[in-house]
C-alpha atoms as a PDB file:
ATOM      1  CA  UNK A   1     103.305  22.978 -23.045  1.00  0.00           C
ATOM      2  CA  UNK A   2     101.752  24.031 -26.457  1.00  0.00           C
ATOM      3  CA  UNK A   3     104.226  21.398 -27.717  1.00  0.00           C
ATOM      4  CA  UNK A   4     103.047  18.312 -25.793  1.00  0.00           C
ATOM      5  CA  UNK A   5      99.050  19.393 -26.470  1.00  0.00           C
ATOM      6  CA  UNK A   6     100.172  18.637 -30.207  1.00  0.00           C
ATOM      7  CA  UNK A   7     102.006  15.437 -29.087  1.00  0.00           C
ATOM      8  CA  UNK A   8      98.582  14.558 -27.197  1.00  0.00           C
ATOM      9  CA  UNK A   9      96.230  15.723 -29.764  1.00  0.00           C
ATOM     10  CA  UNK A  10      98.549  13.232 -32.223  1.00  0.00           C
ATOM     11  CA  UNK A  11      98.050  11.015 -29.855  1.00  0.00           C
ATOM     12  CA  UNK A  12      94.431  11.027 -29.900  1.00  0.00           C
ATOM     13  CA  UNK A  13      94.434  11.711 -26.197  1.00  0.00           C
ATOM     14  CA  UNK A  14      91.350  13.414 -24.123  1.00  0.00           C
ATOM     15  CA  UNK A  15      90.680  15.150 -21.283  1.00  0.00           C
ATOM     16  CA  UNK A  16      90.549  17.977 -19.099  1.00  0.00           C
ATOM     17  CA  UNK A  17      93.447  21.237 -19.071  1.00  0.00           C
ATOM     18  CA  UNK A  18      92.552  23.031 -16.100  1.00  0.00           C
ATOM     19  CA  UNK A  19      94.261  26.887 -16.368  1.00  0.00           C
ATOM     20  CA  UNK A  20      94.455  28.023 -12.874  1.00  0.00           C
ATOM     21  CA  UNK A  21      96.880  30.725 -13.446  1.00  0.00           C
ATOM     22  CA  UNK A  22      94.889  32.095 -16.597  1.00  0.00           C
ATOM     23  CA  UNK A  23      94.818  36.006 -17.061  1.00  0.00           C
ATOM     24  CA  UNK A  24      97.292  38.539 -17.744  1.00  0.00           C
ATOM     25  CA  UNK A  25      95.732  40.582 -14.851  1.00  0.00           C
ATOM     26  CA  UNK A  26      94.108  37.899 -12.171  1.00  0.00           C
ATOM     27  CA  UNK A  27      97.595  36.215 -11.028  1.00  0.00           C
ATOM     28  CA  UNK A  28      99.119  39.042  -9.709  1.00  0.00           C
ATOM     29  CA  UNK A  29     102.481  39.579  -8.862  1.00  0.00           C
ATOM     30  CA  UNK A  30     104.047  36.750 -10.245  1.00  0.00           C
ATOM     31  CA  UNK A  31     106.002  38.525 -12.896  1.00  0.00           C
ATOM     32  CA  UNK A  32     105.296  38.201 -16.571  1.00  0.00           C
ATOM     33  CA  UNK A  33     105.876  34.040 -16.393  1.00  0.00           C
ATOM     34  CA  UNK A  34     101.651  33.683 -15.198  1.00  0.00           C
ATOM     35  CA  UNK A  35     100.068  36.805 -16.370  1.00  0.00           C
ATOM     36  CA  UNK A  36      98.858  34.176 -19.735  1.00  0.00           C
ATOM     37  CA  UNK A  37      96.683  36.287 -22.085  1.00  0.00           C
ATOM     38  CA  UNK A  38      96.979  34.554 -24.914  1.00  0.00           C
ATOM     39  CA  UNK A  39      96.463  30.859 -24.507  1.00  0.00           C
ATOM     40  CA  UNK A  40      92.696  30.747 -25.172  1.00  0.00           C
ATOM     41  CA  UNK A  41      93.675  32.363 -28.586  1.00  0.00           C
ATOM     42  CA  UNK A  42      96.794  30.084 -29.365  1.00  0.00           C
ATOM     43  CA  UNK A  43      94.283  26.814 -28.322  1.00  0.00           C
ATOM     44  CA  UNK A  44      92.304  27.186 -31.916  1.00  0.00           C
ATOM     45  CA  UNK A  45      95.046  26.677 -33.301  1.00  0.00           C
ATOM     46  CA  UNK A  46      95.107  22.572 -32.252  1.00  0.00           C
ATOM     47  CA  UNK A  47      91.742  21.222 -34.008  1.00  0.00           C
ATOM     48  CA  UNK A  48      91.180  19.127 -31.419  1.00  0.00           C
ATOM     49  CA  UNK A  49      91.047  21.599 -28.455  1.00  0.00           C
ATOM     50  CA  UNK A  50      88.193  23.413 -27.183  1.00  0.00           C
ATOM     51  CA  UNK A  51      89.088  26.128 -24.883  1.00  0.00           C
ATOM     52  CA  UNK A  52      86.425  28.063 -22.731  1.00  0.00           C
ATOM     53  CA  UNK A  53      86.679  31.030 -20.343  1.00  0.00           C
ATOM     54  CA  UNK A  54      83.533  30.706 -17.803  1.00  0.00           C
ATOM     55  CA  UNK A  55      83.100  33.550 -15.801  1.00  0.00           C
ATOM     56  CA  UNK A  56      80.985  31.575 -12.377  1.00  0.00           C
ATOM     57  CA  UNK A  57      80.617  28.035 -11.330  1.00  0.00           C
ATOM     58  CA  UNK A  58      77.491  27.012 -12.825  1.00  0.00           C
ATOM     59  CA  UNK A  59      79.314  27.384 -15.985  1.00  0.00           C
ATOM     60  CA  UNK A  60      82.219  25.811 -14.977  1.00  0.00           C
ATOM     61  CA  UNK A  61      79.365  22.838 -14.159  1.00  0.00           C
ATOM     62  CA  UNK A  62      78.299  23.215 -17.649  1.00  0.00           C
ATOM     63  CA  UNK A  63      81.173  22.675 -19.017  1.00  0.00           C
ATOM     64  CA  UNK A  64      83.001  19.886 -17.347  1.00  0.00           C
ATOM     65  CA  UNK A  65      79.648  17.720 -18.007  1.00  0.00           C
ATOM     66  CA  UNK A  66      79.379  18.644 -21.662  1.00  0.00           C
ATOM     67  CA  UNK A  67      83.325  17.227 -21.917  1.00  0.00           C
ATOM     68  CA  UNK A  68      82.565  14.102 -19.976  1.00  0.00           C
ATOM     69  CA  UNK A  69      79.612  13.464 -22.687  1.00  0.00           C
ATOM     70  CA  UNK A  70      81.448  13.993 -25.740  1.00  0.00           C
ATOM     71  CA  UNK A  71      84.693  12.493 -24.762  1.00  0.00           C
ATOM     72  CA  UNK A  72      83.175   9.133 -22.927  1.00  0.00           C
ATOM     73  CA  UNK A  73      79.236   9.538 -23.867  1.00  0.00           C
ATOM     74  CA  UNK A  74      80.453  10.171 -27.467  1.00  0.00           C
ATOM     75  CA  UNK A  75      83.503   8.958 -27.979  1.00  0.00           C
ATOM     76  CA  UNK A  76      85.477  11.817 -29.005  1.00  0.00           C
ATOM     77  CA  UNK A  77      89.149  13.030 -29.390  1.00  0.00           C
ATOM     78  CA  UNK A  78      88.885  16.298 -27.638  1.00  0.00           C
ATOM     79  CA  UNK A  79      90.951  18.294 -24.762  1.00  0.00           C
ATOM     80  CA  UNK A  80      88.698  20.614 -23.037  1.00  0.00           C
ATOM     81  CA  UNK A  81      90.671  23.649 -22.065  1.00  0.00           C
ATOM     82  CA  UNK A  82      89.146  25.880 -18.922  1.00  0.00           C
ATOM     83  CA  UNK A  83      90.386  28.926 -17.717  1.00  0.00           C
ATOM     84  CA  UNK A  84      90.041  29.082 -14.144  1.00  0.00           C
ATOM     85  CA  UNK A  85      91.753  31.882 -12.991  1.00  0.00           C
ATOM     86  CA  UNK A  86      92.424  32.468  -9.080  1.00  0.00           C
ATOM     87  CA  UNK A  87      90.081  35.380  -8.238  1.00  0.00           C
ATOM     88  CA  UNK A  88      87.226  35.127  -5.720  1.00  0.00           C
ATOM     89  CA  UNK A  89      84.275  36.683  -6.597  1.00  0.00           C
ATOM     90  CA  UNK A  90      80.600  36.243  -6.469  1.00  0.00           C
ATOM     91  CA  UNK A  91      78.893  33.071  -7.679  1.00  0.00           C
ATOM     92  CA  UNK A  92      75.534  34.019  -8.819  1.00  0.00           C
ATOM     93  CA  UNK A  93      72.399  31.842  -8.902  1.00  0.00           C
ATOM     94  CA  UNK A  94      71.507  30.402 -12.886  1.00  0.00           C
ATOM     95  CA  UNK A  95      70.056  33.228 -14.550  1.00  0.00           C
ATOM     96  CA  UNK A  96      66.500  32.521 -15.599  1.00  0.00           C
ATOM     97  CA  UNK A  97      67.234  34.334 -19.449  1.00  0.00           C
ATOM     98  CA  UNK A  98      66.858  32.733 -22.143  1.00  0.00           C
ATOM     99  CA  UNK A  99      69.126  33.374 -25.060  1.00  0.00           C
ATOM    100  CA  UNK A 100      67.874  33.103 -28.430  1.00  0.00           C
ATOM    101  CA  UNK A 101      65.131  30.548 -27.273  1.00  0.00           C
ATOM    102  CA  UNK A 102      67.530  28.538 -25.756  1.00  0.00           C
ATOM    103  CA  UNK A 103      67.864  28.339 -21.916  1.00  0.00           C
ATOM    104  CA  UNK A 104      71.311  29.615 -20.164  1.00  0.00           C
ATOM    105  CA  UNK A 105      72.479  25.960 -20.504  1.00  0.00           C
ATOM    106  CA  UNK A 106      72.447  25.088 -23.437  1.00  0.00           C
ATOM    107  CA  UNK A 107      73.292  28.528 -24.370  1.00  0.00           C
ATOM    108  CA  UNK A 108      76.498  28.547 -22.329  1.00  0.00           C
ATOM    109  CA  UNK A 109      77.564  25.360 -24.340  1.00  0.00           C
ATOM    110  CA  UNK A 110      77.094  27.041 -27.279  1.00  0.00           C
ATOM    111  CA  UNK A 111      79.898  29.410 -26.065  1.00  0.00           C
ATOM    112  CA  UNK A 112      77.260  32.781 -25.901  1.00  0.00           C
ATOM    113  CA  UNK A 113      74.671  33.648 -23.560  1.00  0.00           C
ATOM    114  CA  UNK A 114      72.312  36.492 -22.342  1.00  0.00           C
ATOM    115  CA  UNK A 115      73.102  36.592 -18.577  1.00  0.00           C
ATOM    116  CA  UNK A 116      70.750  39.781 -17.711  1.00  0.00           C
ATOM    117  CA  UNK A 117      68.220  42.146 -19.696  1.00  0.00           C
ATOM    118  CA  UNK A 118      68.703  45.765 -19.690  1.00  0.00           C
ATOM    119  CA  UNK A 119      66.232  47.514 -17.332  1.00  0.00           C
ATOM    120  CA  UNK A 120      63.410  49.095 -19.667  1.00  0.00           C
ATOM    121  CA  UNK A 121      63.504  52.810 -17.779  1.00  0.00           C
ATOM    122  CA  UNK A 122      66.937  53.809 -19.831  1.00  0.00           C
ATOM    123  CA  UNK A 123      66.435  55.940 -22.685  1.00  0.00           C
ATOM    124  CA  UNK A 124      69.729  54.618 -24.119  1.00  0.00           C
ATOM    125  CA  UNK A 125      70.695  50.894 -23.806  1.00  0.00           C
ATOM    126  CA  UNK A 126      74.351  49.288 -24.673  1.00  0.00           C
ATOM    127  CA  UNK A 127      75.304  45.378 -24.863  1.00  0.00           C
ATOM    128  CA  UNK A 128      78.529  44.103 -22.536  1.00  0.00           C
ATOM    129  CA  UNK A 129      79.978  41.327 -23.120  1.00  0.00           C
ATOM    130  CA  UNK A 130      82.491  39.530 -19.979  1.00  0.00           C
ATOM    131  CA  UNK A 131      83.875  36.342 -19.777  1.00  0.00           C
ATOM    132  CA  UNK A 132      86.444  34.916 -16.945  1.00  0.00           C
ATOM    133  CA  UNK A 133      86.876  37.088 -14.204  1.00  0.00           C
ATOM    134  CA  UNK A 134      86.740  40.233 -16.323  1.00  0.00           C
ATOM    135  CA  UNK A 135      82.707  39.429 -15.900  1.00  0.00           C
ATOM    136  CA  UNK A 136      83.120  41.341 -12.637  1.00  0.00           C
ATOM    137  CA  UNK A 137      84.443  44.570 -14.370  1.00  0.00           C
ATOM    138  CA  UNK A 138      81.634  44.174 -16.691  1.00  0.00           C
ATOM    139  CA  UNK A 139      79.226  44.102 -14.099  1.00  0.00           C
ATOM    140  CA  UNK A 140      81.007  46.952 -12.291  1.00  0.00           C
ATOM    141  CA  UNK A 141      80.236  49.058 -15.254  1.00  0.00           C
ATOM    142  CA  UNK A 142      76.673  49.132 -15.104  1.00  0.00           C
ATOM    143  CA  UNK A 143      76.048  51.435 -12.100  1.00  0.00           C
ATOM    144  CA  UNK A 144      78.443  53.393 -13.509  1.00  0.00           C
ATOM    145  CA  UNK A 145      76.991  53.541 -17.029  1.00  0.00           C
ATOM    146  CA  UNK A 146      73.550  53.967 -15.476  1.00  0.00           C
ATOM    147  CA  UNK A 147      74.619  57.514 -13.970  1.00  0.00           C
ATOM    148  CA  UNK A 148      74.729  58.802 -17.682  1.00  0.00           C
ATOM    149  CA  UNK A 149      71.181  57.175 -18.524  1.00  0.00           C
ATOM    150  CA  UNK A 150      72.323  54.259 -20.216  1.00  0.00           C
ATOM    151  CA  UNK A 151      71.546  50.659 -19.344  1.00  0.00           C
ATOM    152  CA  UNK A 152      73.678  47.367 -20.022  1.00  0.00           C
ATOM    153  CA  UNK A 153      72.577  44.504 -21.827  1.00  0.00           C
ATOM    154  CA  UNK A 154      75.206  41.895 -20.218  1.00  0.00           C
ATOM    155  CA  UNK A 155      76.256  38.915 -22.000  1.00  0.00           C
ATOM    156  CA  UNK A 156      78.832  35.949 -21.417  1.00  0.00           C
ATOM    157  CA  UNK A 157      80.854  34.426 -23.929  1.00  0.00           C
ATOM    158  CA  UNK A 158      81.809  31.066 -22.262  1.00  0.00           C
ATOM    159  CA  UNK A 159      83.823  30.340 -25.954  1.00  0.00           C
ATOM    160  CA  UNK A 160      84.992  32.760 -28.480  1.00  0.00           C
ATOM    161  CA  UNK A 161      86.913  29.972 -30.140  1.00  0.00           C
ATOM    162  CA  UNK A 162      83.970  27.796 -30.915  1.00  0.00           C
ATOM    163  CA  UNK A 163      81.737  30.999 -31.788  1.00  0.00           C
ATOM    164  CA  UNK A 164      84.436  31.516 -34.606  1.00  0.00           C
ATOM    165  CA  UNK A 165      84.605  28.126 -35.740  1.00  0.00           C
ATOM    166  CA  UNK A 166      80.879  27.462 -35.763  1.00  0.00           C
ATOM    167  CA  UNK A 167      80.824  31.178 -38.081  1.00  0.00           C
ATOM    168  CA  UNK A 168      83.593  30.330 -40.228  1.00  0.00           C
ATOM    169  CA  UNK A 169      82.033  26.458 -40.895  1.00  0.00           C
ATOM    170  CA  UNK A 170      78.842  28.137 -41.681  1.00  0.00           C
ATOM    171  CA  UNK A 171      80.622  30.835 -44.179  1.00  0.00           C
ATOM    172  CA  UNK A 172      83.137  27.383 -45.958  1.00  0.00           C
ATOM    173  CA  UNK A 173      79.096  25.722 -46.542  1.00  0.00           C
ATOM    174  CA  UNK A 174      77.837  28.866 -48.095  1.00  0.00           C
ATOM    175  CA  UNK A 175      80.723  29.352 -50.445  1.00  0.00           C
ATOM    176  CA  UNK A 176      80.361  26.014 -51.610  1.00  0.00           C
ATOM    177  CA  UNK A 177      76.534  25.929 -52.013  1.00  0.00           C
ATOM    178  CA  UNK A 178      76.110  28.817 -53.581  1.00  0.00           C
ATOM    179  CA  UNK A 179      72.275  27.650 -54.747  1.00  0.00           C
ATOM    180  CA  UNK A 180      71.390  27.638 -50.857  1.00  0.00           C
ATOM    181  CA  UNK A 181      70.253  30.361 -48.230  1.00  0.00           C
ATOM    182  CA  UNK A 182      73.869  30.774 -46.474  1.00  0.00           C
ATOM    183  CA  UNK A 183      73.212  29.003 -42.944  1.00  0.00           C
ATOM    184  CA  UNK A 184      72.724  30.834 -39.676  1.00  0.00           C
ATOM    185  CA  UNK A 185      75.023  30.218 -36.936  1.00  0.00           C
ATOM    186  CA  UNK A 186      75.370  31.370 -33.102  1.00  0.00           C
ATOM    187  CA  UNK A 187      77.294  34.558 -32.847  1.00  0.00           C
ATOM    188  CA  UNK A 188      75.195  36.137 -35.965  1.00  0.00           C
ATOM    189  CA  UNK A 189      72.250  34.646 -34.441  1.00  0.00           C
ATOM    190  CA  UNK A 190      73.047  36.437 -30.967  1.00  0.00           C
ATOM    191  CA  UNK A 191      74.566  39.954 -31.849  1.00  0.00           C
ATOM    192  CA  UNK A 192      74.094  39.935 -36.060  1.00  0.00           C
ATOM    193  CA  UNK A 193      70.790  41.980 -36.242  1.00  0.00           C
ATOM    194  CA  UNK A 194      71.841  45.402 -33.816  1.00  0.00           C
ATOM    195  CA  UNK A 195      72.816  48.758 -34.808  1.00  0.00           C
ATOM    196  CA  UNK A 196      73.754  49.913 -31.288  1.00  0.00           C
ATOM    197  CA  UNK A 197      76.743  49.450 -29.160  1.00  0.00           C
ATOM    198  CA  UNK A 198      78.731  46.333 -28.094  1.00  0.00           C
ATOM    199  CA  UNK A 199      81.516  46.202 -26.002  1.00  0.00           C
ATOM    200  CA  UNK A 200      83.692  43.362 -24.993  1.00  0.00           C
ATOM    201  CA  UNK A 201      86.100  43.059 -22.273  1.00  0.00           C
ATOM    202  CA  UNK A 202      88.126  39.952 -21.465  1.00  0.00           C
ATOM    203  CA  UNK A 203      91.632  39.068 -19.472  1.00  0.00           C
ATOM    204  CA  UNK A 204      93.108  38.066 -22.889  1.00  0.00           C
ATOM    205  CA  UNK A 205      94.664  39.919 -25.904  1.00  0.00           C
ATOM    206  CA  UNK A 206      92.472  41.580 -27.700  1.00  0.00           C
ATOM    207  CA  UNK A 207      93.186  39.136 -31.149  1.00  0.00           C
ATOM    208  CA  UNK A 208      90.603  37.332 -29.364  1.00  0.00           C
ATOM    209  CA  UNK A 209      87.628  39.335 -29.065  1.00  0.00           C
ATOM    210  CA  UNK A 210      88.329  40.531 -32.785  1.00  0.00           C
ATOM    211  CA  UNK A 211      87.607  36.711 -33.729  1.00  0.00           C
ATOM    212  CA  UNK A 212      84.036  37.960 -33.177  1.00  0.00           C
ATOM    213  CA  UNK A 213      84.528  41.145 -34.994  1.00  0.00           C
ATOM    214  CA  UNK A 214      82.821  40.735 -38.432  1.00  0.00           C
ATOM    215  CA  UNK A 215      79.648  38.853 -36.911  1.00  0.00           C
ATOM    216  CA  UNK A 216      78.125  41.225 -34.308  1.00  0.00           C
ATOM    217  CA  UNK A 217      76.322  44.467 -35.806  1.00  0.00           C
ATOM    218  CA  UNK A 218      76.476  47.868 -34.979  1.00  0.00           C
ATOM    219  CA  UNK A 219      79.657  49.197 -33.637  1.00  0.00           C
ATOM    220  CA  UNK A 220      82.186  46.873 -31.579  1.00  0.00           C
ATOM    221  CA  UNK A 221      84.253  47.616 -29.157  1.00  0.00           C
ATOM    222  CA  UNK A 222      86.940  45.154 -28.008  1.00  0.00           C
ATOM    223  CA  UNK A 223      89.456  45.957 -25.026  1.00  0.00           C
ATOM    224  CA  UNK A 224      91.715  43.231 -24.158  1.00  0.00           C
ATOM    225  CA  UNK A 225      95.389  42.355 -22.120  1.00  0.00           C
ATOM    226  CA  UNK A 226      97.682  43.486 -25.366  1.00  0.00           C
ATOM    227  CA  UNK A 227     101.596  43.849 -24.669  1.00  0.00           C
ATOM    228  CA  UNK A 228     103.732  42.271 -21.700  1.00  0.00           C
ATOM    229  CA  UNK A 229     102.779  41.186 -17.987  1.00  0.00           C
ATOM    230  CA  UNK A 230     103.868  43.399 -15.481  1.00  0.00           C
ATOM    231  CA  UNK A 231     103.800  42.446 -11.803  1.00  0.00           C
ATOM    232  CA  UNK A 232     101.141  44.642 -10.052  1.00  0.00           C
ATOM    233  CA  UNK A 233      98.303  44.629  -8.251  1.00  0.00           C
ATOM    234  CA  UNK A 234      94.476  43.716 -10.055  1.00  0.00           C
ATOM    235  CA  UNK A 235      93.188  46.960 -10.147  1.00  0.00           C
ATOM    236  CA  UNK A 236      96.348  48.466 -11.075  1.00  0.00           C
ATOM    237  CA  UNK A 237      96.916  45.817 -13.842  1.00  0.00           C
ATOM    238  CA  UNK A 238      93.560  45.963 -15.411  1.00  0.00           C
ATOM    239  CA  UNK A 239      93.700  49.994 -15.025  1.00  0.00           C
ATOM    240  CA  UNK A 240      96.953  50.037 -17.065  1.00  0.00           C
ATOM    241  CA  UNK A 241      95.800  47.286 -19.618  1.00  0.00           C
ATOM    242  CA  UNK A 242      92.205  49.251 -19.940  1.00  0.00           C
ATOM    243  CA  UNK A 243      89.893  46.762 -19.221  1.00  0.00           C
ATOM    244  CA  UNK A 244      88.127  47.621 -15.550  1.00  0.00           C
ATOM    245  CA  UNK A 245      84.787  49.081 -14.702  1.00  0.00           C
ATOM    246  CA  UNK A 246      85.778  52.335 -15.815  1.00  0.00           C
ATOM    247  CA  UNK A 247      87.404  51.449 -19.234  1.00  0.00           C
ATOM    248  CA  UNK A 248      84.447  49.759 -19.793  1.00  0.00           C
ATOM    249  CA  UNK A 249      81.974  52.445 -19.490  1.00  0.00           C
ATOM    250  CA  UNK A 250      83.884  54.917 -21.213  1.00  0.00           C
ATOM    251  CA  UNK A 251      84.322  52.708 -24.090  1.00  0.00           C
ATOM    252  CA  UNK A 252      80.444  52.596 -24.355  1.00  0.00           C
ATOM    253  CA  UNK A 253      80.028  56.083 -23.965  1.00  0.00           C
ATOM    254  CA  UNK A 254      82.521  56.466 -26.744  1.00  0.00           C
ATOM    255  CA  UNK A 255      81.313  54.739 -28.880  1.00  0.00           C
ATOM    256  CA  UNK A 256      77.710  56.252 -28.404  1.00  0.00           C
ATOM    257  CA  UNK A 257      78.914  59.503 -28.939  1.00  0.00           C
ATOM    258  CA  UNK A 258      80.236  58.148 -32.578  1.00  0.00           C
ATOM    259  CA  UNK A 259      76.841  57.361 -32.766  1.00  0.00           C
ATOM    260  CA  UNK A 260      75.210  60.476 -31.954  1.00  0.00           C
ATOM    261  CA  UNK A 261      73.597  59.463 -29.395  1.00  0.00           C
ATOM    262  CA  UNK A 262      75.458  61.039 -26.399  1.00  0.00           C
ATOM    263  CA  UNK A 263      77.428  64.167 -26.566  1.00  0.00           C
ATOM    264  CA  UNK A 264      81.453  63.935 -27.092  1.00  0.00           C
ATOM    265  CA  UNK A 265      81.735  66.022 -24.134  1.00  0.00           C
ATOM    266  CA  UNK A 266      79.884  63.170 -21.816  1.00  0.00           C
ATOM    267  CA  UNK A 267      82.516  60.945 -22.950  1.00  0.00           C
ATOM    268  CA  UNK A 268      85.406  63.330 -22.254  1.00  0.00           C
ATOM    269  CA  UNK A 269      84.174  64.057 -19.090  1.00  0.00           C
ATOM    270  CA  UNK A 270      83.619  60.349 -18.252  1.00  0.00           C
ATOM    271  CA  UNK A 271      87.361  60.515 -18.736  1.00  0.00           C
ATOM    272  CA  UNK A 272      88.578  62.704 -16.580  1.00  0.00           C
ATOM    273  CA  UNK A 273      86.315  61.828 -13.722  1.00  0.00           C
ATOM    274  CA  UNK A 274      87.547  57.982 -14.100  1.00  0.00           C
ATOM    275  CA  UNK A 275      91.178  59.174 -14.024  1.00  0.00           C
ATOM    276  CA  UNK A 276      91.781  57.082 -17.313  1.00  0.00           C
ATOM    277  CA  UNK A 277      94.968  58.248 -19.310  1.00  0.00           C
ATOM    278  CA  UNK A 278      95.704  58.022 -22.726  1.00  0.00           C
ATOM    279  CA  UNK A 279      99.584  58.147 -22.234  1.00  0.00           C
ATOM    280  CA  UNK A 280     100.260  54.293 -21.997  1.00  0.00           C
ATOM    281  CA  UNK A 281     104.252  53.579 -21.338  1.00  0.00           C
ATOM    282  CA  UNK A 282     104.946  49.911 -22.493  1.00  0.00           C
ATOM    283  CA  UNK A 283     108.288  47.642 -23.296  1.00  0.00           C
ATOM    284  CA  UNK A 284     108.010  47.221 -27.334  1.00  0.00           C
ATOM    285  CA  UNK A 285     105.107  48.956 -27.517  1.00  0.00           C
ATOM    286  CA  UNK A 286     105.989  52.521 -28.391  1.00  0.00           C
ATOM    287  CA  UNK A 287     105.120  52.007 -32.055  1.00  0.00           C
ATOM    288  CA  UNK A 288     101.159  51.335 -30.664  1.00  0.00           C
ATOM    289  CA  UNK A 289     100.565  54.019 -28.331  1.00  0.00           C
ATOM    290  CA  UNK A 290     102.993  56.827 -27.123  1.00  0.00           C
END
């Protein structure tokens, strides 16, 4: 396939790639053929293909009329790439955030957006960032990180891919005008200016997530879908790959305790009670983890 998107992309062809079985944890059972966490990573590298991972409809909406624009409104050479996944979940209403000044719109084109504020009664507050249908495990996380007294900042990144191309244009213009104020661009605009907590959970390897790594401040944490498929159910899949509810909010608490701000034993505690292992048996991966 990755073959024949060059061909296309030589081609100067456009349109729509619709990835239904996208996830190494939402197409369960299928054996190690469909559980695709990698493809939104592999897609920057083809210039002319912009791959987003929407996490409800609304952004789905978004997206397909933003593609119609450019490619017919605009006339460009692009292939849209969507991760679709096969979960059902929730669709939530538009949230009425705005992100930066910009409403959830045009923020979700922009491949970042603010999809709820942290409550104000928290004495400590974290940022989570979802996308796909790891948004629900992000979501899960913040009853369970509100038990400990901390409250979630949740954002969406609709496209990491773009987020890092926008930065890295934005960094090639500085270096070359070295006389200028270095431009401003999304992700640094979004997540730059923090010295508190960030993590980031997604149904891909996590090579993607660190795309994003040198732009957001404070201390990132990114769990993603690293080593092979394995034919299992969701929860047991996204237990083993560390990327559910509970991996989430004990990689905030974590990281807070790095921080000082919660004690190390919360964190170990959060552990235990979640069930979460650090033993992690995996086919070619014994020189990661044991």
């Amino acid at each position: 396939v990755g073959d024949f998107i060059w061909q296309a992309a030589d081609a100067r062809a456009r349109g729509f790639l619709l990835g239904a079985t996208a996830g190494r944890t939402t197409l369960n059972g299928e054996g190690l053929q469909h559980q695709d966490g990698h493809s939104n990573l592999i897609a920057i590298s083809n210039p002319a293909v912009i791959a987003w991972d929407p996490a409800f409809a609304y952004e789905v909406s978004y997206i397909i009329g933003d593609g119609i624009q450019k490619m017919w409104g605009e006339d460009k050479d692009l292939i849209y790439y969507i991760s679709l996944y096969n979960e059902n979940h929730p669709m939530p209403p538009v949230p009425e955030v705005t992100t930066c000044g910009l409403s959830a719109k045009d923020a979700c084109l922009k491949g970042l957006y603010k999809f709820q504020e942290a409550p104000a009664d928290k004495a400590l507050t974290v940022r989570l960032i979802g996308s796909g249908s790891i948004m629900q495990q992000v979501l899960g996380a913040v009853d369970l990180l509100a038990e400990y007294g901390v409250g979630c900042e949740i954002w969406s990144a609709t496209n990491i891919g773009e987020l890092h191309r926008e930065a890295y244009k934005a960094e090639r213009y500085a270096r070359l005008h070295p006389l200028e104020p270095p431009p401003s661009f999304w992700v640094k605009d979004c997540l730059g200016d923090y010295d508190g907590v960030t993590v980031l959970s997604t149904d891909n390897i996590s090579q993607y997530g660190q795309l994003l790594d040198k732009y957001v401040g404070g201390d990132f944490v990114i769990l993603g879908t690293d080593g092979f498929g394995r034919s299992d159910t969701r929860e047991q899949l996204r237990r083993f790959f560390e990327i559910d509810k509970e991996n989430v909010a004990v990689a905030a608490l974590t990281a807070l305790a790095r921080q000082g701000k919660v004690s190390p034993q919360v964190a170990a505690e959060a552990i235990e009670k979640f069930g979460i292992k650090y033993d992690r048996p995996d086919i070619c991966m014994d020189g990661h983890w044991p």
